[in-house]
Protein backbone atom coordinates (compact mmCIF):
# COMPACT_ATOMS: atom_id res chain seq x y z
CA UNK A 1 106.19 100.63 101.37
CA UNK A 2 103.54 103.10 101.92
CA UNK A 3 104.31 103.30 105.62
CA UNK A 4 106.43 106.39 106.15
CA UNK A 5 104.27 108.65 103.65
CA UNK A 6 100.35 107.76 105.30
CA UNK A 7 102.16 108.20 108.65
CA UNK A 8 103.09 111.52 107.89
CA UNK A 9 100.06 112.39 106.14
CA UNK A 10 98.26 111.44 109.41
CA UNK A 11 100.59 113.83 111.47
CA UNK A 12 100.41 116.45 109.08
CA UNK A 13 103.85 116.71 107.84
CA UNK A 14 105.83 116.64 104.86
CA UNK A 15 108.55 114.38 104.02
CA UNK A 16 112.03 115.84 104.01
CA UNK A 17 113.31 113.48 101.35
CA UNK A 18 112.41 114.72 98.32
CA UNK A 19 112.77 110.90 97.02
CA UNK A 20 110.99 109.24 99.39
CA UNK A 21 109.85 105.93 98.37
CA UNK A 22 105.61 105.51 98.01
CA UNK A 23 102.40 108.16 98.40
CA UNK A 24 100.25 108.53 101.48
CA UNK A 25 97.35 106.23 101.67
CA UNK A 26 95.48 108.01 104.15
CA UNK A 27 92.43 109.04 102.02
CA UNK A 28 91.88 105.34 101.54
CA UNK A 29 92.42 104.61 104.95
CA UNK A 30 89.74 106.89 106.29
CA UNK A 31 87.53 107.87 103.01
CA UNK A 32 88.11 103.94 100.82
CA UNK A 33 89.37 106.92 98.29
CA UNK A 34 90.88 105.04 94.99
CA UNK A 35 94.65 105.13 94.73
CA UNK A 36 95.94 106.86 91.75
CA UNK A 37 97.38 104.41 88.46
CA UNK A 38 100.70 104.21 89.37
CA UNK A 39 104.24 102.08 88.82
CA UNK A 40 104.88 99.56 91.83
CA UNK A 41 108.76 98.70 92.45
CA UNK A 42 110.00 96.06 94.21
CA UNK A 43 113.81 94.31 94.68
CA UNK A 44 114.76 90.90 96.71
CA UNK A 45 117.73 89.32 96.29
CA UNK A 46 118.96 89.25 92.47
CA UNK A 47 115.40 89.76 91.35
CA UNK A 48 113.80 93.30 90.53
CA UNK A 49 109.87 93.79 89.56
CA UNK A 50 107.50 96.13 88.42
CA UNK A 51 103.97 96.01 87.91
CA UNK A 52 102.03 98.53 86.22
CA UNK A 53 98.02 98.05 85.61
CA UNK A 54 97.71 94.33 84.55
CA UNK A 55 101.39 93.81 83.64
CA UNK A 56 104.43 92.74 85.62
CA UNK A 57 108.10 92.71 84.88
CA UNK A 58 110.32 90.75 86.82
CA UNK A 59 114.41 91.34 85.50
CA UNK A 60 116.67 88.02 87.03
CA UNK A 61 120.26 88.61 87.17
CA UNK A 62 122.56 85.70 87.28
CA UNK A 63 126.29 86.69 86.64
CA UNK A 64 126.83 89.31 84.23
CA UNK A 65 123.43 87.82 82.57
CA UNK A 66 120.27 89.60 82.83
CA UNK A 67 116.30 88.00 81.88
CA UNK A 68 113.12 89.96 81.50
CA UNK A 69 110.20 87.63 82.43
CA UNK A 70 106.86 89.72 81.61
CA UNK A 71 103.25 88.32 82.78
CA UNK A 72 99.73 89.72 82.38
CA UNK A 73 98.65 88.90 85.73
CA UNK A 74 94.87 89.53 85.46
CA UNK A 75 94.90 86.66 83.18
CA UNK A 76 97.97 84.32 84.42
CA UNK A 77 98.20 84.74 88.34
CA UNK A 78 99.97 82.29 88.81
CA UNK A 79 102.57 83.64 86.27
CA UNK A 80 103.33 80.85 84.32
CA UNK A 81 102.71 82.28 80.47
CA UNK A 82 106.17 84.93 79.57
CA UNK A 83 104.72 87.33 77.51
CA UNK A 84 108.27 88.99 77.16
CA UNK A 85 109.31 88.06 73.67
CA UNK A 86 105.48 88.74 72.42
CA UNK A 87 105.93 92.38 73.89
CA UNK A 88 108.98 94.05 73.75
CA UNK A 89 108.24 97.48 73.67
CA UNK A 90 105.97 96.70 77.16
CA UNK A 91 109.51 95.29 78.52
CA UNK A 92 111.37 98.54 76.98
CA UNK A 93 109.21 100.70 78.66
CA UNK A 94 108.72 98.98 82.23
CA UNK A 95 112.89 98.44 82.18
CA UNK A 96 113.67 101.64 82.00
CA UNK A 97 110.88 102.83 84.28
CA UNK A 98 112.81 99.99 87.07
CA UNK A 99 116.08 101.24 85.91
CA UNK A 100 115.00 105.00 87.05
CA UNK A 101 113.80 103.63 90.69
CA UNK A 102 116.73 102.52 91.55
CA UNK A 103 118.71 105.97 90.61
CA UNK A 104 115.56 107.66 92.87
CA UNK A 105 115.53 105.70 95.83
CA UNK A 106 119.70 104.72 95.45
CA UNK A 107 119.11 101.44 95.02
CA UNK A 108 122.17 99.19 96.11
CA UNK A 109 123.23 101.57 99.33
CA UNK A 110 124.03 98.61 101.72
CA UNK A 111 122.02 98.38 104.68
CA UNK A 112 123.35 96.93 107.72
CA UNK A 113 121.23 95.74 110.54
CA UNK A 114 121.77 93.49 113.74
């Protein structure tokens, strides 16, 4: 989330993590200021996404086995067309850009809450 980066933003202050997770959103906030293009990351449970422009990735592991679903969700919302086999290199490109979020932001650390 963009939380942590706008709130600092709005305070002035830098982030001490150099791989803190999402940009400051403050300029849209105050001045509707367009976001730059960017990769959007996302894990729950065994399923990992990435959306980029009008395409998102999802990756499903199940086991030792791993799918690649792959939608062009400005013209299948509701996400029902897999355009994974059509595109490869798309999936090549968006799996590796997933794979390299997890290294950044240590994906799989175990978080333990009450």
């Amino acid at each position: 989330m963009d939380f942590l980066p706008t709130f600092l933003d709005f305070i002035g202050k830098k982030p001490e993590d150099k791989n803190l997770d999402g940009i400051s959103i403050k300029e849209l906030l105050l001045n509707n200021k367009a976001l730059p293009q960017r990769y959007l990351f996302w894990s729950y449970s065994n399923r990992n996404a990435v959306r980029s422009a009008n395409w998102k990735m999802v990756s499903i592991k199940d086991g030792d086995k791993e799918s690649m679903e792959l939608y062009d969700i400005a013209n299948d919302v509701n996400e029902k067309n897999n355009l994974a086999v059509q595109n490869p290199e798309v999936v090549k490109n968006m799996k590796e850009k997933l794979l390299n979020w997890k290294v950044e932001v240590e994906y799989g650390v175990e978080i333990i809450s009450n």
